[in-house]
C-alpha atoms as a PDB file:
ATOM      1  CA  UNK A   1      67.451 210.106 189.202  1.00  0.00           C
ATOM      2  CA  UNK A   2      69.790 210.896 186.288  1.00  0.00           C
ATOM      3  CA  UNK A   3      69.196 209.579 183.162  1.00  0.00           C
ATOM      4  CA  UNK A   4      71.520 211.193 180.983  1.00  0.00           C
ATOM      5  CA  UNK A   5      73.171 208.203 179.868  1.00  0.00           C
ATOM      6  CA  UNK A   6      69.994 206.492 177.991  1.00  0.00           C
ATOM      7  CA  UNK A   7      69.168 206.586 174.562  1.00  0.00           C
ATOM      8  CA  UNK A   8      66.445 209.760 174.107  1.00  0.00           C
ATOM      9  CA  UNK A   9      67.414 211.617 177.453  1.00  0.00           C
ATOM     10  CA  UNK A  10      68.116 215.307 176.876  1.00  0.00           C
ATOM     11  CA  UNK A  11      71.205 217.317 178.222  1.00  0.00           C
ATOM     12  CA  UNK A  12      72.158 220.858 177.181  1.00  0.00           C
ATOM     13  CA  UNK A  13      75.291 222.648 177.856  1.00  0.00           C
ATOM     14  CA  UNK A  14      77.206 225.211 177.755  1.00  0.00           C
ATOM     15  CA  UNK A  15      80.117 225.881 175.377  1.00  0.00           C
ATOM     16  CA  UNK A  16      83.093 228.038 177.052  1.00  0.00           C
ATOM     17  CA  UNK A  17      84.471 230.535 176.192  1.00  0.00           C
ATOM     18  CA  UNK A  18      86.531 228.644 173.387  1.00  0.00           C
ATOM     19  CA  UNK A  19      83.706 227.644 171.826  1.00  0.00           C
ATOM     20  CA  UNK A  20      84.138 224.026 173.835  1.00  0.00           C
ATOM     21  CA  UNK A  21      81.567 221.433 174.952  1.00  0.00           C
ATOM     22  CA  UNK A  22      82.447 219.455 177.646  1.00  0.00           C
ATOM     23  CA  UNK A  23      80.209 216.019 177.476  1.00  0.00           C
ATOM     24  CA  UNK A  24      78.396 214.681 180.727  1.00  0.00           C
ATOM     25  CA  UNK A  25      80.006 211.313 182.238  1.00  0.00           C
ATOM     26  CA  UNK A  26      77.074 209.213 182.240  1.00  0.00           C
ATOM     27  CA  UNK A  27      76.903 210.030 178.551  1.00  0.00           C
ATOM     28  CA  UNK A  28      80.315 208.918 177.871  1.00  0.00           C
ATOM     29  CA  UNK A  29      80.223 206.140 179.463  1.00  0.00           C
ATOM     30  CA  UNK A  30      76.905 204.824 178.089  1.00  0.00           C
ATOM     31  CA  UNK A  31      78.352 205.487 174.970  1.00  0.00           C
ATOM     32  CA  UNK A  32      81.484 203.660 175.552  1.00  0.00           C
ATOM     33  CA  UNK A  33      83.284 206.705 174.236  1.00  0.00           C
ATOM     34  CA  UNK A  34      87.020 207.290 173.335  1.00  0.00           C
ATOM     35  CA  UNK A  35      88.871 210.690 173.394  1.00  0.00           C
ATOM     36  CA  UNK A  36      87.893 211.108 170.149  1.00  0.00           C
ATOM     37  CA  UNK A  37      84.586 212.171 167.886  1.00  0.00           C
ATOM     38  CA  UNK A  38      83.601 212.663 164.886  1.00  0.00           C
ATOM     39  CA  UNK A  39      81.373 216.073 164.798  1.00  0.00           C
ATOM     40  CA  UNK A  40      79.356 216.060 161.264  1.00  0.00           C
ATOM     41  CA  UNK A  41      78.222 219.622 160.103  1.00  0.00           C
ATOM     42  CA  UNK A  42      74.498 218.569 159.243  1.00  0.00           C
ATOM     43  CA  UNK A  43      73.183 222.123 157.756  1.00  0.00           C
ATOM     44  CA  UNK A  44      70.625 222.943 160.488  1.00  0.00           C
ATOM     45  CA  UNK A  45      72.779 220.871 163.740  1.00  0.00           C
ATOM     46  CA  UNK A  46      75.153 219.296 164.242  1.00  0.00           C
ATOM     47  CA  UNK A  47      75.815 214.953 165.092  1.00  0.00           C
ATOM     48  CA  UNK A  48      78.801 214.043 167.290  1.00  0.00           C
ATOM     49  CA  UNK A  49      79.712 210.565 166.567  1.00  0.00           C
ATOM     50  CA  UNK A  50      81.452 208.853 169.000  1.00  0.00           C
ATOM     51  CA  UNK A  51      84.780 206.929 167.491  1.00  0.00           C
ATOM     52  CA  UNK A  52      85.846 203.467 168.928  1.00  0.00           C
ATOM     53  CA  UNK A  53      89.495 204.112 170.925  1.00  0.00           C
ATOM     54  CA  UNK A  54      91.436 201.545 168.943  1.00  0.00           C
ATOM     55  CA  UNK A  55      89.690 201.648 165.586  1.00  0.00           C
ATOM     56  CA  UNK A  56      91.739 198.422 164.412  1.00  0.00           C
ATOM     57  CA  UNK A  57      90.579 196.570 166.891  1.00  0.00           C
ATOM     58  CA  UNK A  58      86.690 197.414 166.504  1.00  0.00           C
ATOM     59  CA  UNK A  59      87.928 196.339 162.469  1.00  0.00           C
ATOM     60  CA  UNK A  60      89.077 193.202 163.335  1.00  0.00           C
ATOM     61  CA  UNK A  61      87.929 189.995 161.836  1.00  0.00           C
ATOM     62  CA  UNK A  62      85.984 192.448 159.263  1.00  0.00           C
ATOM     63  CA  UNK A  63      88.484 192.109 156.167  1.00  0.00           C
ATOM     64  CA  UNK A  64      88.773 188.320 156.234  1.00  0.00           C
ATOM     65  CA  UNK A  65      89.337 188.214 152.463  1.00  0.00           C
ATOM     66  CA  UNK A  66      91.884 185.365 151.108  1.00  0.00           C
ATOM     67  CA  UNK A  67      92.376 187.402 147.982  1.00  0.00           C
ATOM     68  CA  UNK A  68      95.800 188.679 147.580  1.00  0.00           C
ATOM     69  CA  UNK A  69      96.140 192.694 147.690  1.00  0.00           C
ATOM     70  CA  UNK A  70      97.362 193.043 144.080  1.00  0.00           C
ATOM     71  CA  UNK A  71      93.722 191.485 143.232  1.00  0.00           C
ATOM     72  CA  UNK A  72      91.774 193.625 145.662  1.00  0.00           C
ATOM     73  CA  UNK A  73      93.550 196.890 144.405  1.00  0.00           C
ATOM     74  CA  UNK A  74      92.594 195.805 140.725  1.00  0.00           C
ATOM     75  CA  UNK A  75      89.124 195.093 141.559  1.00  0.00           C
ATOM     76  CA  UNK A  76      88.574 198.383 143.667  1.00  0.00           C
ATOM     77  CA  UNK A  77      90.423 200.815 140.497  1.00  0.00           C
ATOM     78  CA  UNK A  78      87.998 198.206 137.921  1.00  0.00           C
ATOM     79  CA  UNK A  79      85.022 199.543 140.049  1.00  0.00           C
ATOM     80  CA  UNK A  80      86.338 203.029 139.986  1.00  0.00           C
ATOM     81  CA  UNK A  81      86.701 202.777 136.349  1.00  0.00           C
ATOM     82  CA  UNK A  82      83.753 201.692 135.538  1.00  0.00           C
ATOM     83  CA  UNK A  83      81.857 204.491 137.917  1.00  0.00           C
ATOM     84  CA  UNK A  84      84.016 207.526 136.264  1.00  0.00           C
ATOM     85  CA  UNK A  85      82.393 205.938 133.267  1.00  0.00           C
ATOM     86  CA  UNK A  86      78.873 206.181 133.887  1.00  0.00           C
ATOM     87  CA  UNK A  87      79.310 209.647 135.250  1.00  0.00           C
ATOM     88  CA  UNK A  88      80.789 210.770 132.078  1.00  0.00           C
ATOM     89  CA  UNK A  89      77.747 208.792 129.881  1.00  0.00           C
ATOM     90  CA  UNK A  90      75.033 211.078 132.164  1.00  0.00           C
ATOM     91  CA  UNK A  91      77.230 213.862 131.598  1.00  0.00           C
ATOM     92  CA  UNK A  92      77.061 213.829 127.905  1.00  0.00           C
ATOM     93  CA  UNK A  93      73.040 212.805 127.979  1.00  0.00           C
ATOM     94  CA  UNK A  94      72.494 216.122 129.974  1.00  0.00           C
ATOM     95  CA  UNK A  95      74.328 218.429 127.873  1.00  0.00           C
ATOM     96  CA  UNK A  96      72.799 216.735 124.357  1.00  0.00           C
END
């Protein structure tokens, strides 16, 4: 019985010789997996994310904002503004 490809289920491998890890088939397909993965350095392993084939199309319908870009830019450098800002305030209370 293989049960690689549910959540839990264990599977170690080999890299080769090119430091390369080639993942199991029932994995990637129980993952739904594209060519491509995002591998995160987390200090004591590692996480290997999987990464949607067409990432616009996992997107869509997610921005459906009627404001006009000029308006979203202003609001995103506002926030940006205001964040340098309080960083620089903590700043100053440390070093007082």
């Amino acid at each position: 019985m293989k049960l690689l490809g549910e959540v839990g289920r264990l599977s170690i491998q080999e890299l080769d010789s090119k430091g390369r890890l080639s993942m199991p088939k029932e994995i990637r397909d129980s993952m739904k997996m594209g060519k491509k993965v995002l591998v995160l350095n987390a200090g004591d392993h590692i996480k290997i994310i999987p990464l949607p084939g067409d990432p616009l199309q996992t997107l869509h319908g997610t921005f459906n904002v009627k404001k006009p870009f000029r308006e979203l830019r202003k609001q995103a450098e506002d926030v940006a503004e205001s964040e340098v800002k309080k960083e620089r305030g903590s700043r100053k209370e440390c070093h007082s």
